[in-house]
Protein backbone atom coordinates (compact mmCIF):
# COMPACT_ATOMS: atom_id res chain seq x y z
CA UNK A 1 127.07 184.75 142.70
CA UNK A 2 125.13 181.95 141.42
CA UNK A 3 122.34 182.04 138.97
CA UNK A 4 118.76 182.52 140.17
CA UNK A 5 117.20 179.27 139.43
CA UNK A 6 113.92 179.71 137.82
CA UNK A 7 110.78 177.63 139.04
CA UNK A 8 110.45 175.60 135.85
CA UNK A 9 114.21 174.48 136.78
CA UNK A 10 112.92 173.54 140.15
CA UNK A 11 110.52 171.50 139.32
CA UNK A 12 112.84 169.30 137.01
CA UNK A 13 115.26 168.66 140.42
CA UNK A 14 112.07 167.64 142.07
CA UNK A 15 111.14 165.40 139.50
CA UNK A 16 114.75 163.98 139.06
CA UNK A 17 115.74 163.57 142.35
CA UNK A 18 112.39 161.18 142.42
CA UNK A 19 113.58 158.82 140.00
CA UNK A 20 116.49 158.60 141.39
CA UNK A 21 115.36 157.68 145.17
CA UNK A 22 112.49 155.41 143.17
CA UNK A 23 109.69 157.53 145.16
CA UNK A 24 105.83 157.71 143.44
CA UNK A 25 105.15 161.32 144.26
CA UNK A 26 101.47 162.49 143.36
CA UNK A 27 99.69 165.75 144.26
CA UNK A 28 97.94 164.91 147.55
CA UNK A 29 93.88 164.40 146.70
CA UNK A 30 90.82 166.37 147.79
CA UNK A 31 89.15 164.50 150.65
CA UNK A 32 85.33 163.43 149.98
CA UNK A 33 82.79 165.31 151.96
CA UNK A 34 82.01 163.46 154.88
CA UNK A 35 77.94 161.44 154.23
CA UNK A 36 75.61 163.21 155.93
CA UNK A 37 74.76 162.07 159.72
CA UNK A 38 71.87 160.66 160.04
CA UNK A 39 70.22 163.14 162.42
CA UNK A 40 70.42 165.48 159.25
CA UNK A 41 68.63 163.11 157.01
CA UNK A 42 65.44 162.71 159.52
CA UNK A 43 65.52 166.85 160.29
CA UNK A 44 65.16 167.33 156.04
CA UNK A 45 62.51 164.30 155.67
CA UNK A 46 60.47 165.94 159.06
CA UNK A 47 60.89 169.05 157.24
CA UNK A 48 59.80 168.22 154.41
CA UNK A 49 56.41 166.35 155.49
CA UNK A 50 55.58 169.38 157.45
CA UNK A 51 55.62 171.13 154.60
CA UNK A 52 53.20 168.99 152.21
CA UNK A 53 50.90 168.80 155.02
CA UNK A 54 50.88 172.46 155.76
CA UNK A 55 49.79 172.53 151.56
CA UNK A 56 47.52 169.94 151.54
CA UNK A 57 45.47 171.46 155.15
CA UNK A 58 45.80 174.83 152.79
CA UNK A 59 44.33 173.42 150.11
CA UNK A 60 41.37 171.65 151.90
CA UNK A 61 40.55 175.15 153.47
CA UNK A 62 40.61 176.87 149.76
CA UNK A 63 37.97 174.03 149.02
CA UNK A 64 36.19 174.21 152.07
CA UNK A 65 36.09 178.03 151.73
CA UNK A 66 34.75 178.31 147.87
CA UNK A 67 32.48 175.12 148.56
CA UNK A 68 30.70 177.70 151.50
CA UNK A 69 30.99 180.71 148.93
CA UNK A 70 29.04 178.61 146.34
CA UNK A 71 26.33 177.33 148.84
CA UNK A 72 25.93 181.10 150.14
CA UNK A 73 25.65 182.30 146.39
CA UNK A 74 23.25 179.63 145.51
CA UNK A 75 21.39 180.01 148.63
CA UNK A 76 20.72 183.46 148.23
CA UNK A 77 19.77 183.30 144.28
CA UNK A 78 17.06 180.43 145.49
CA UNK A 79 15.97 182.95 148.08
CA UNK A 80 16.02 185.92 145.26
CA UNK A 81 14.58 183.71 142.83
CA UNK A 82 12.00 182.67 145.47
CA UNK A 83 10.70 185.85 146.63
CA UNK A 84 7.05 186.96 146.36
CA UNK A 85 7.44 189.77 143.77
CA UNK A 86 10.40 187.89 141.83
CA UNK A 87 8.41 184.56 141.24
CA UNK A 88 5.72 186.06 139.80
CA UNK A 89 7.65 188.23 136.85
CA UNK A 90 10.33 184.94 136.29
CA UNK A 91 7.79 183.63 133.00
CA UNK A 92 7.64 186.92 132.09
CA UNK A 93 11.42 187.50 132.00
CA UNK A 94 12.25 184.77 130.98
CA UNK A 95 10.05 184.72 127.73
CA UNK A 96 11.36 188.37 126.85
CA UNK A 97 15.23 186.55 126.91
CA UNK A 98 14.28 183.38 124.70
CA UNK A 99 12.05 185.43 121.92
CA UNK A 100 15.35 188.08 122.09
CA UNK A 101 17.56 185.03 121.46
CA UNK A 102 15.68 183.69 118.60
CA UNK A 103 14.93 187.25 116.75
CA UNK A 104 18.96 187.42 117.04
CA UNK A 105 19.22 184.37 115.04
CA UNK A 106 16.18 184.72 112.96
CA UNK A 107 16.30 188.43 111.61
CA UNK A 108 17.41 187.55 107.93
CA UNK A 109 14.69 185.14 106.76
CA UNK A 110 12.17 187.48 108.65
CA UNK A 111 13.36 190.06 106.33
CA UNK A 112 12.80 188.02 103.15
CA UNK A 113 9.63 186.84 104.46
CA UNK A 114 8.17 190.38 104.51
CA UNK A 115 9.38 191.62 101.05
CA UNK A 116 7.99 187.44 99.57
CA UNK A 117 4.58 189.13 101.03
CA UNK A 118 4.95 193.08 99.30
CA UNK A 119 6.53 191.63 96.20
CA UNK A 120 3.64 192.00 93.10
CA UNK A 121 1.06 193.63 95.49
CA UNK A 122 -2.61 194.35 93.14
CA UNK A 123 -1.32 191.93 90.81
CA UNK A 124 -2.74 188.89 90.42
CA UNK A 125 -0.14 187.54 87.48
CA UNK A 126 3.04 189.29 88.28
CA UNK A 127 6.09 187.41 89.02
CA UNK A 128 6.63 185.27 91.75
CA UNK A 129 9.94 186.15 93.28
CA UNK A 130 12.20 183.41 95.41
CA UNK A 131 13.45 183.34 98.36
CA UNK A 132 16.75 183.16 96.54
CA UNK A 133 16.08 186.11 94.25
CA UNK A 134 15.25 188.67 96.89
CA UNK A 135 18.23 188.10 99.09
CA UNK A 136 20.48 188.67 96.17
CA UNK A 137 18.75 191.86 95.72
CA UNK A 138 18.85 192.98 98.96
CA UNK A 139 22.31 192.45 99.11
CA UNK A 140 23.14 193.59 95.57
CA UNK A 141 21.04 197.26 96.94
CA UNK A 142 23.60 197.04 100.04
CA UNK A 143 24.90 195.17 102.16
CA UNK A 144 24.73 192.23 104.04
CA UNK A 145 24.37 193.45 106.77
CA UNK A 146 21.05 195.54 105.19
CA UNK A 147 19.19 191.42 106.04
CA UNK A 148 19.51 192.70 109.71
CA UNK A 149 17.19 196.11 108.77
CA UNK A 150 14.64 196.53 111.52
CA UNK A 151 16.76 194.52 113.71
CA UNK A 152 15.88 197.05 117.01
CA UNK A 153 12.60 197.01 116.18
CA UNK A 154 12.39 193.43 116.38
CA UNK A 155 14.19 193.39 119.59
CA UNK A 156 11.93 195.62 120.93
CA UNK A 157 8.59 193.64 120.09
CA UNK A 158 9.85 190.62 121.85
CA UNK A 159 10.75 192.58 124.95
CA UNK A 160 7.03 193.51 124.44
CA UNK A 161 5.31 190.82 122.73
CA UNK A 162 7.29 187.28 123.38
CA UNK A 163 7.74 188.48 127.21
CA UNK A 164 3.98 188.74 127.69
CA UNK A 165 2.69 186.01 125.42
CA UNK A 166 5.21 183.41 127.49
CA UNK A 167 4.48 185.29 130.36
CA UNK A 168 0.94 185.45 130.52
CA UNK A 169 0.51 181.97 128.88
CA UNK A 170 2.88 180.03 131.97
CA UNK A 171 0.52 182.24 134.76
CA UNK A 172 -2.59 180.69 133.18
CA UNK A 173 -1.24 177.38 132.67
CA UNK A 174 0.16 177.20 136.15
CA UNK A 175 -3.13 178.36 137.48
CA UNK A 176 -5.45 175.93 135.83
CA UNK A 177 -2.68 172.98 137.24
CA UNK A 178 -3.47 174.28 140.76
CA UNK A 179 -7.42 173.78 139.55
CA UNK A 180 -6.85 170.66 137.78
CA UNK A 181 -5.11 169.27 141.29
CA UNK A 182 -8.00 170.92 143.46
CA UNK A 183 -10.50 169.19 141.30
CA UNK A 184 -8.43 165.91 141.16
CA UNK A 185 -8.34 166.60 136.75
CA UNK A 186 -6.04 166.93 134.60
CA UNK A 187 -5.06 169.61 131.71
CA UNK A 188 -6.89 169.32 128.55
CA UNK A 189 -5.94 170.52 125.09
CA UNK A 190 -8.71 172.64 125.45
CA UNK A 191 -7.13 174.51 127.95
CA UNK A 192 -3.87 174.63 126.55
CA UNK A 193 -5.42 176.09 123.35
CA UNK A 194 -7.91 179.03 126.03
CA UNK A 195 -4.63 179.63 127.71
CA UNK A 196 -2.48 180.35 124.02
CA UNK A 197 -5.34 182.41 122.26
CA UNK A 198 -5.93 184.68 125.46
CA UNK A 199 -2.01 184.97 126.37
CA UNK A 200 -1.71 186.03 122.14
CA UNK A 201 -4.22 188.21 122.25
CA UNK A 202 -3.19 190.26 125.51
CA UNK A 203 0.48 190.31 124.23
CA UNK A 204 -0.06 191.52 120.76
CA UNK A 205 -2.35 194.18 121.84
CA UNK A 206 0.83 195.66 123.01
CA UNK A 207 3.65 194.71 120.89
CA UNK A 208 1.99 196.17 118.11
CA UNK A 209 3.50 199.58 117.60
CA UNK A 210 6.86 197.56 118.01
CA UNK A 211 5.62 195.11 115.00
CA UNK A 212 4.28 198.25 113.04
CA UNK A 213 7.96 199.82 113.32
CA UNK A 214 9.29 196.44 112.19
CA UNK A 215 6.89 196.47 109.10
CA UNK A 216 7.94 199.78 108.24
CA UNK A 217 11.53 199.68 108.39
CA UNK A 218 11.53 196.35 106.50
CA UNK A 219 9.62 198.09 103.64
CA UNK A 220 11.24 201.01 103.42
CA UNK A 221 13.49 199.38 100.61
CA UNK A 222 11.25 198.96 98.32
CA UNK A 223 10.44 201.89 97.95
CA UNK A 224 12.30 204.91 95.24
CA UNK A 225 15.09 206.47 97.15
CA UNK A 226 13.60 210.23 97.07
CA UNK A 227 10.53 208.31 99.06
CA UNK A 228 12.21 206.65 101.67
CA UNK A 229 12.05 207.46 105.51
CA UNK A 230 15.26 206.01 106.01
CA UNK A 231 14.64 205.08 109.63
CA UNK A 232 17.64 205.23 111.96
CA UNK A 233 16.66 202.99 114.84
CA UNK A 234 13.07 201.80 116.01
CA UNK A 235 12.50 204.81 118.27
CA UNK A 236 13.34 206.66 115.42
CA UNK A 237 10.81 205.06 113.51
CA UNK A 238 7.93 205.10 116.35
CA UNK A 239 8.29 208.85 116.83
CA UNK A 240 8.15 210.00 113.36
CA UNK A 241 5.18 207.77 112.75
CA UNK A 242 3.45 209.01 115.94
CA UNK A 243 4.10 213.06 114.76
CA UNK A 244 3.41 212.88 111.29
CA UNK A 245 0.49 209.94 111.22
CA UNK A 246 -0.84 210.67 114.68
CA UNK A 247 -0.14 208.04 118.08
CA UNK A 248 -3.30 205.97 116.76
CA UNK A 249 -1.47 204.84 114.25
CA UNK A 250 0.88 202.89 116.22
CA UNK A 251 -1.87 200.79 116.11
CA UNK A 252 -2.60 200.40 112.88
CA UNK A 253 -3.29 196.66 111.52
CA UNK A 254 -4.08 195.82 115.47
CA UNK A 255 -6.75 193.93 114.72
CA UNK A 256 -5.06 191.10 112.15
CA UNK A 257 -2.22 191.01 114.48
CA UNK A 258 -4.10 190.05 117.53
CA UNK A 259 -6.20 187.51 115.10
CA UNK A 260 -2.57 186.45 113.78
CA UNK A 261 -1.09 186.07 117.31
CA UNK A 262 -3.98 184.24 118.89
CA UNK A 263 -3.81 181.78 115.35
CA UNK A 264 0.22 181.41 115.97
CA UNK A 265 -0.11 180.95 119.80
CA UNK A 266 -2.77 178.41 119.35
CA UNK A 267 -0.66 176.49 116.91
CA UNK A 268 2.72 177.30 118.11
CA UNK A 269 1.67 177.15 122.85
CA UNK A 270 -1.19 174.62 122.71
CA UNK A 271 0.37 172.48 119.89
CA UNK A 272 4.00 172.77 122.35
CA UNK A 273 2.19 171.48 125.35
CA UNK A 274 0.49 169.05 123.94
CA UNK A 275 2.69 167.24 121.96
CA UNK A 276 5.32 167.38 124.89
CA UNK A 277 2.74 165.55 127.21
CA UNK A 278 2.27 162.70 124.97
CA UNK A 279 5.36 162.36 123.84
CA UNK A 280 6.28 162.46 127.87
CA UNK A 281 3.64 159.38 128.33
CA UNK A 282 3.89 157.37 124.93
CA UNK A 283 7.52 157.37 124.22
CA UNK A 284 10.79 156.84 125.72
CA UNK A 285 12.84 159.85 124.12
CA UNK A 286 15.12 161.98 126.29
CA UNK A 287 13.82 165.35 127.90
CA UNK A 288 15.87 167.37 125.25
CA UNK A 289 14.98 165.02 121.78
CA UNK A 290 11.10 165.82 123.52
CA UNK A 291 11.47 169.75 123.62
CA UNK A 292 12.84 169.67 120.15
CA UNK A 293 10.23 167.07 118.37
CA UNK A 294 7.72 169.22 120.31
CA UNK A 295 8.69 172.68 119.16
CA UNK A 296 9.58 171.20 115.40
CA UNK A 297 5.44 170.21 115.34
CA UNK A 298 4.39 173.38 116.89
CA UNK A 299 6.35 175.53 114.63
CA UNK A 300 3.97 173.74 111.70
CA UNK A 301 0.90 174.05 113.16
CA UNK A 302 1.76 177.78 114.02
CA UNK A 303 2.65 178.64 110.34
CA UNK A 304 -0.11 177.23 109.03
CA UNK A 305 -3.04 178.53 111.18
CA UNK A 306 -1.15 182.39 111.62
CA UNK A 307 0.09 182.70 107.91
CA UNK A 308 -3.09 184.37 106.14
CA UNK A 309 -3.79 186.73 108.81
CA UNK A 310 0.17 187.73 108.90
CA UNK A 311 -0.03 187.90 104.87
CA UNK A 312 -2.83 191.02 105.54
CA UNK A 313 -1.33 192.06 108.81
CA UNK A 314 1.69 193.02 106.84
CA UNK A 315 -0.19 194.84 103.79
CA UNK A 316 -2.21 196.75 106.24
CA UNK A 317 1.07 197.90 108.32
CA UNK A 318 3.10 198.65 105.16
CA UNK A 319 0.36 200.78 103.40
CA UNK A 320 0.33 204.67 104.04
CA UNK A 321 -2.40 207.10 103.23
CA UNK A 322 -2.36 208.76 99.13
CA UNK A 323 -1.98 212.29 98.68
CA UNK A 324 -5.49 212.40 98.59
CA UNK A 325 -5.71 210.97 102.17
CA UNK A 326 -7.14 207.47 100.87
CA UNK A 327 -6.06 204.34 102.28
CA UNK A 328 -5.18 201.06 99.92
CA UNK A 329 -7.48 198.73 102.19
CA UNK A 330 -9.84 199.76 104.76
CA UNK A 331 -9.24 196.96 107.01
CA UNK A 332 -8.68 193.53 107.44
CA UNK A 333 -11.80 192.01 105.89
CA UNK A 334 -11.72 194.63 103.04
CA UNK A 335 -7.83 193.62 102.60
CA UNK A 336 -8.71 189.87 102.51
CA UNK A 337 -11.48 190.60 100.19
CA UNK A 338 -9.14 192.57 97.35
CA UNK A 339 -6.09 190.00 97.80
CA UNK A 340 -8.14 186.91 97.26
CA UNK A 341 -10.02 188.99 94.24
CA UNK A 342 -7.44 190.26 93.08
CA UNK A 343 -4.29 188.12 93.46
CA UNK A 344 -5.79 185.05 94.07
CA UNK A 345 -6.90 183.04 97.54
CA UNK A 346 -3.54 181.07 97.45
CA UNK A 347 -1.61 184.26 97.60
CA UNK A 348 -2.38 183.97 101.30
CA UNK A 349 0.12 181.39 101.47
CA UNK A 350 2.96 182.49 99.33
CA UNK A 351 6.26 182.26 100.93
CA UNK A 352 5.01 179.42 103.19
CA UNK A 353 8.23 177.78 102.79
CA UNK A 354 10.23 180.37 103.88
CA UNK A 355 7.50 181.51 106.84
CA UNK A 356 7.80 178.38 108.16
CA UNK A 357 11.41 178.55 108.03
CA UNK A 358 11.22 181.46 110.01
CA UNK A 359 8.43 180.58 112.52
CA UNK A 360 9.68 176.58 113.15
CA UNK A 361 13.51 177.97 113.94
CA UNK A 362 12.20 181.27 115.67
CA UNK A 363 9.44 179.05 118.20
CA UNK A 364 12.31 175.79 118.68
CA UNK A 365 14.54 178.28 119.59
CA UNK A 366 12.14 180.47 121.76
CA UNK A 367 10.51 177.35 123.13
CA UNK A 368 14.02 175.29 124.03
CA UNK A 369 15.70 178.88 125.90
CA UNK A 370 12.17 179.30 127.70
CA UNK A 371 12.19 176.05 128.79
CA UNK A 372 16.00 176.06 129.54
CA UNK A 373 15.36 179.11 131.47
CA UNK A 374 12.38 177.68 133.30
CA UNK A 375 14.17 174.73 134.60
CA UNK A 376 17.24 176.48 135.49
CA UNK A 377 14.94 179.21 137.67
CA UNK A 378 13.14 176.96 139.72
């Protein structure tokens, strides 16, 4: 029986018996898939186009549809903002949101402002402390954070204060333009200055237990630790004051800060308008270069007409009655009377430098959100 031949021996037959016969044997190769027919091609490219314009009509409909949202939503805030009981409280609102913004930003050099006024009080040659000095000791007796003391307190008096001051001061300007255009006139300076005194006055009336709470928590610092209140929040503050000095004297100091308010609305309202009318009609500068050149001058004329009457508006907030139920000053002329006799008449002005640096900042960036907020509202 023969041998099983193997495959390997096989193959070498194959491939001898080839050379022999002189035949070119090679694997058969794959065939090509056939091109596609035509009919295909024009079913993928219909396909296709049905597709982008099924996304682009999808698309147009998304716009269409938020385009309608956005005219509905504005629509109804017009209507909201519009509406007989809204329109009226708008000024009003939007005063209490710009003085909130600039107290935010303003706190710390408030702060320093108050302690520049209580530093050497009944001495006329003590040592004049800087700006410089008393931050590094407020933040050498804490923390940084301690620049921010009274910080609710503040907030709280320009809910109260800022929101009626603007308030009351855009309802009496818009009222004497509706006069003015009645009587075929225009707004004076005069008026501007009626409208800021009255809308200070009104407003300060009753921010001032907020703006005694500020005083006091500001102060409490300086004095010995066994003799501090140590006031946890401005509410805090109010109702301890109220229960162990009585409710009137929320009020104490009322009558320098109304003087003081109707002196910094004068210089800081009137001053505003004014400037931003004739800078309107003389100049060429852009809405937003107006608003700021306007609020820059204002913030002058405001620290210098309200600074004295702050200056004793602060002593006569800080002080507290003696054991023996005596007060330091016995009101605001008494108070101006001992300072200037006993410090000196220029003490009125110390810290100027860093009032104004509060009051300029604190009314450009009260004045700019106010009028932001006015535009955007109407």
């Amino acid at each position: 029986m023969p041998p099983e031949e193997s495959p390997s021996n096989v193959l070498s037959y194959i491939l001898i018996t080839q050379d022999f016969l002189g035949l070119n044997y090679s694997p058969p190769a794959q065939a090509a898939p056939p091109p596609p027919s035509n009919n295909s091609t024009a079913i993928m490219s219909s396909t296709t186009s049905k597709a982008l314009d099924a996304a682009k009509t999808s698309s147009q409909q998304a716009k269409n549809t938020l385009k309608t949202m956005t005219e509905e939503t504005s629509t109804t805030t017009s209507s909201l903002l519009h509406h007989p009981y809204v329109r009226p409280a708008l000024p009003f609102i939007n005063g209490g949101l710009a003085g909130m913004t600039a107290t935010t930003v303003i706190q710390p050099v408030d702060m320093i402002k108050v302690r520049l006024q209580l530093a050497g009080e009944g001495a006329k040659n003590s040592a004049r402390p800087s700006p410089l000095t008393i931050t590094r000791d407020i933040i050498a007796q804490g923390k940084v954070y301690d620049l921010y003391t009274g910080l609710s307190a503040g907030m709280l008096r320009q809910a109260v204060y800022t929101t009626a001051r603007l308030g009351f001061f855009d309802t009496f300007m818009n009222a004497l333009k509706v006069r003015a255009e009645t009587h075929g006139t225009q707004i004076g300076f005069k008026e501007r200055a009626a409208a800021g005194l009255t809308a200070g006055g009104l407003a300060a009336m009753v921010g001032n237990p907020a703006d005694l709470a500020l005083i006091r928590m500001q102060s409490d610092g300086l004095k010995p630790a066994a003799q501090r209140a140590n006031y946890t929040s401005v509410l805090n503050a109010l109702s301890r004051i109220a229960k162990a000095e009585g409710v009137t004297a929320l009020w104490a100091g009322a009558y320098p800060t109304v003087v003081r308010a109707m002196a910094l609305n004068f210089g800081q309202l009137a001053f505003f308008s004014e400037a931003k009318t004739q800078l309107k009609s003389q100049t060429q500068l852009s809405a937003q270069t107006q608003t700021m050149t306007a609020s820059a001058i204002a913030g002058f004329f405001a620290s210098f007409f309200s600074l004295p009457f702050d200056f004793v508006k602060t002593r006569l907030q800080k002080q507290q009655k003696a054991p023996d139920g005596s007060l330091p000053y016995k009101g605001m002329a008494d108070c101006f009377r001992k300072v200037a006799k006993d410090e000196g008449v220029l003490r009125f002005y110390r810290g100027f430098g860093t009032y104004y640096v509060r009051i300029a900042p604190h009314a450009m960036v009260t004045l700019i959100v106010a009028d932001w907020l006015g535009f955007i509202t109407k």
